[in-house]
C-alpha atoms as a PDB file:
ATOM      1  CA  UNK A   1       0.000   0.000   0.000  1.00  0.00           C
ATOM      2  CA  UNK A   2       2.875   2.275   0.703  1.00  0.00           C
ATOM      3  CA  UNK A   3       4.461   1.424  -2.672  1.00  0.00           C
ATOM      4  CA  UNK A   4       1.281   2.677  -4.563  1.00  0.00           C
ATOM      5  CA  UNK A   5       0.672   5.756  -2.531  1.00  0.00           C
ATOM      6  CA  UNK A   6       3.543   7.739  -4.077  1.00  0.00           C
ATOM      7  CA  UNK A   7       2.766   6.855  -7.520  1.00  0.00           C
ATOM      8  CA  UNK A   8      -0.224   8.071  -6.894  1.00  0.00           C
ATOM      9  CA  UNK A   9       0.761  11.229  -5.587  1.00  0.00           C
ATOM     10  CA  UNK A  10       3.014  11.811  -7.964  1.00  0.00           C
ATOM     11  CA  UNK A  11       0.788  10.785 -11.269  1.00  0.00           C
ATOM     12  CA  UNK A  12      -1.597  13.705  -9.486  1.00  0.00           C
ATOM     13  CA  UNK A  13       1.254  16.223  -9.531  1.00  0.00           C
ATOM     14  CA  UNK A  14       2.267  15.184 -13.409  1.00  0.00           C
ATOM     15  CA  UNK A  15      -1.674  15.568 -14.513  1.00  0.00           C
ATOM     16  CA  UNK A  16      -1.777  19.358 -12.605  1.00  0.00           C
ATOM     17  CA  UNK A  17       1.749  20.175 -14.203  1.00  0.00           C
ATOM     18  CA  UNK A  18       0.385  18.753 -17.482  1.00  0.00           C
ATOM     19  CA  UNK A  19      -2.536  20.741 -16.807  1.00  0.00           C
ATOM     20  CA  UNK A  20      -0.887  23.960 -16.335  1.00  0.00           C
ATOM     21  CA  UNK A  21       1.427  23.830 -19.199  1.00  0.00           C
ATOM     22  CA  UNK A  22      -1.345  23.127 -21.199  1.00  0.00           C
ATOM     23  CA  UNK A  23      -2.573  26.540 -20.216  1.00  0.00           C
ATOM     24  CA  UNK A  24       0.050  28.330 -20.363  1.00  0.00           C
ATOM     25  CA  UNK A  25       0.042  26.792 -24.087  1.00  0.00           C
ATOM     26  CA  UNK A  26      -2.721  28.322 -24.834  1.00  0.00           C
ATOM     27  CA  UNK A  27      -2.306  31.345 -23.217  1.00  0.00           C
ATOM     28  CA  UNK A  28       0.704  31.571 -25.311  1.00  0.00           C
ATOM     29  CA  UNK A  29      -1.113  31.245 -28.803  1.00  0.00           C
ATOM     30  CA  UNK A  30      -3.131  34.094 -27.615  1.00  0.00           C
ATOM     31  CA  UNK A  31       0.107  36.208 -27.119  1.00  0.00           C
ATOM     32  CA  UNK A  32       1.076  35.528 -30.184  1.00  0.00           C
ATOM     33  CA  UNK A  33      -2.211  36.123 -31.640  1.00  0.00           C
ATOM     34  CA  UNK A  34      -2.500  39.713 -29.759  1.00  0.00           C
ATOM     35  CA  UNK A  35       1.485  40.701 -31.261  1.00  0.00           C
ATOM     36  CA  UNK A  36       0.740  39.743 -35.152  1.00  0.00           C
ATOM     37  CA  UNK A  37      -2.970  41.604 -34.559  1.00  0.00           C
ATOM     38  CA  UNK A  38      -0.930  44.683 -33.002  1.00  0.00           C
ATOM     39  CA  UNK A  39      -3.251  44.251 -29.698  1.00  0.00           C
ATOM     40  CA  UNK A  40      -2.553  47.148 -27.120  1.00  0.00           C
ATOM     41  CA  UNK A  41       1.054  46.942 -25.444  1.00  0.00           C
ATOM     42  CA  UNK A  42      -0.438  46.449 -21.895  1.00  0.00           C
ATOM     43  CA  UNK A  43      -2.384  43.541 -22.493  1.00  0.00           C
ATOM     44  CA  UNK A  44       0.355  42.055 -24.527  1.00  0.00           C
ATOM     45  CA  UNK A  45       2.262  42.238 -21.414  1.00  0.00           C
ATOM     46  CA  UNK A  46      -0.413  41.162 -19.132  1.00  0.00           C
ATOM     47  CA  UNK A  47      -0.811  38.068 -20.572  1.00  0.00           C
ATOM     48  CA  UNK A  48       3.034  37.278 -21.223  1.00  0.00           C
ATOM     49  CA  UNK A  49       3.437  37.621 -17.495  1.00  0.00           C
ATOM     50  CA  UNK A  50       0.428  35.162 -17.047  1.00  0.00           C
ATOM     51  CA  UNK A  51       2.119  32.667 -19.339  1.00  0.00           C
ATOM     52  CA  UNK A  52       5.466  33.224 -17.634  1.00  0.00           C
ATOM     53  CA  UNK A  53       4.241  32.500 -14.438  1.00  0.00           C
ATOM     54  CA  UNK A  54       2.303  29.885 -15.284  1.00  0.00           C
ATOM     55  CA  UNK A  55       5.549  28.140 -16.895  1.00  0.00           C
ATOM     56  CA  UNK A  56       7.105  29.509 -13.170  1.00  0.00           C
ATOM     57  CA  UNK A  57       5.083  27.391 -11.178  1.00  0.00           C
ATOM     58  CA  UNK A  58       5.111  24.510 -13.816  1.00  0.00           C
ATOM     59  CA  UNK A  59       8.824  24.578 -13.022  1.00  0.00           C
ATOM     60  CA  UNK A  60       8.470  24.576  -9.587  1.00  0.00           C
ATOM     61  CA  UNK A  61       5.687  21.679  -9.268  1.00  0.00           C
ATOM     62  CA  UNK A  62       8.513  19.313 -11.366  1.00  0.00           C
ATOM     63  CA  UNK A  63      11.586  20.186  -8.932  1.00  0.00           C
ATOM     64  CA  UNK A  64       9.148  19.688  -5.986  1.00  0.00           C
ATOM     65  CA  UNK A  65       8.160  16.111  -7.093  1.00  0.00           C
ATOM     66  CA  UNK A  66      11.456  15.426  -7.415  1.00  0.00           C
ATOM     67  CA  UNK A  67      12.623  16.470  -4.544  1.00  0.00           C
ATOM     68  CA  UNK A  68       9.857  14.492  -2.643  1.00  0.00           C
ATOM     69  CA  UNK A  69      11.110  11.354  -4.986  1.00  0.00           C
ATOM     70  CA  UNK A  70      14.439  12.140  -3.770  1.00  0.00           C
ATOM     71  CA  UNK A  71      13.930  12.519  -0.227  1.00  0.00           C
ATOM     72  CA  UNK A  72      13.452   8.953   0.189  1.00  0.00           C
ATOM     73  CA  UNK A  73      15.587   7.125  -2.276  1.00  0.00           C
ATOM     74  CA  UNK A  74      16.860   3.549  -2.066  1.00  0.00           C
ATOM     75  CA  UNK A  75      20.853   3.058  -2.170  1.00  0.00           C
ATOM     76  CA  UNK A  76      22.684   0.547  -3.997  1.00  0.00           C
ATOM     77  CA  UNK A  77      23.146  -2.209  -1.169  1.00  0.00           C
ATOM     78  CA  UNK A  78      18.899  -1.864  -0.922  1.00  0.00           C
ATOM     79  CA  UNK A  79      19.020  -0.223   1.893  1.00  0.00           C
ATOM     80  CA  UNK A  80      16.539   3.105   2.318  1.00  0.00           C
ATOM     81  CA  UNK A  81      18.953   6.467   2.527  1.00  0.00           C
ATOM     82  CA  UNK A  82      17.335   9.394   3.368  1.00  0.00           C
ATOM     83  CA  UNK A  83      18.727  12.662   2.310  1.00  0.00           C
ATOM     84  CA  UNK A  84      19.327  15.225   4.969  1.00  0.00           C
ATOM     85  CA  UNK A  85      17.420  18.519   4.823  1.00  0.00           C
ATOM     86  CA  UNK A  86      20.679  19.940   3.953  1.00  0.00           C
ATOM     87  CA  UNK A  87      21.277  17.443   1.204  1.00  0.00           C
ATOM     88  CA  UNK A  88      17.990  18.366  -0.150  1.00  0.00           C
ATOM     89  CA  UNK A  89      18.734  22.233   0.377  1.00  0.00           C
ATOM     90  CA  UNK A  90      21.577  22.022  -2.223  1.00  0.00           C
ATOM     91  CA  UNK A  91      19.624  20.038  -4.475  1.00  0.00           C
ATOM     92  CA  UNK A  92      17.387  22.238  -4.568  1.00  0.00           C
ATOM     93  CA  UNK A  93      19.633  25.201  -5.007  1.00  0.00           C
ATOM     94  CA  UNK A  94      21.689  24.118  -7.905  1.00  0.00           C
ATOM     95  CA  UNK A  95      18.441  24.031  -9.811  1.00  0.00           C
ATOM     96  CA  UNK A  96      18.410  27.726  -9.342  1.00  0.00           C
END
């Protein structure tokens, strides 16, 4: 039951990132859209910070799952390791 619980967790995460780069997809096309029509500057913008932020949090959804992957991980003798919260601080860090 334990083994399944994860997965599950982290098939939910990968259908909301999925969801929100989907979005942000779209959101995208309508950028695109509002530059070739010569749409006003400021809305332009607004929705190019929408996309942007949308990809943002996209980001940060994948390097969280992973980092919850990682925090228990299984070392090459079988044996569970756990990574320290400092371990996990500088993984997290050299992603920035």
């Amino acid at each position: 039951m334990g083994i399944t619980e994860p997965a599950t967790h982290a098939s939910g995460d990968l259908r909301k990132t999925l969801n929100r780069l989907k979005r942000a997809q779209g959101q995208l096309g309508a950028v695109i859209t509002a530059v070739e029509s010569g749409a006003d500057c400021r809305a332009v913008v607004t929705q190019l910070a929408a996309v942007s932020s949308a990809i943002d949090r996209a980001g940060f959804t994948i390097i969280s799952s992973a980092m919850k992957e990682c925090l228990i991980d299984s070392g090459a003798d079988g044996e569970t390791q756990q990574l320290s919260v400092n371990e996990l601080e500088k993984l997290f860090l050299s992603l920035a």
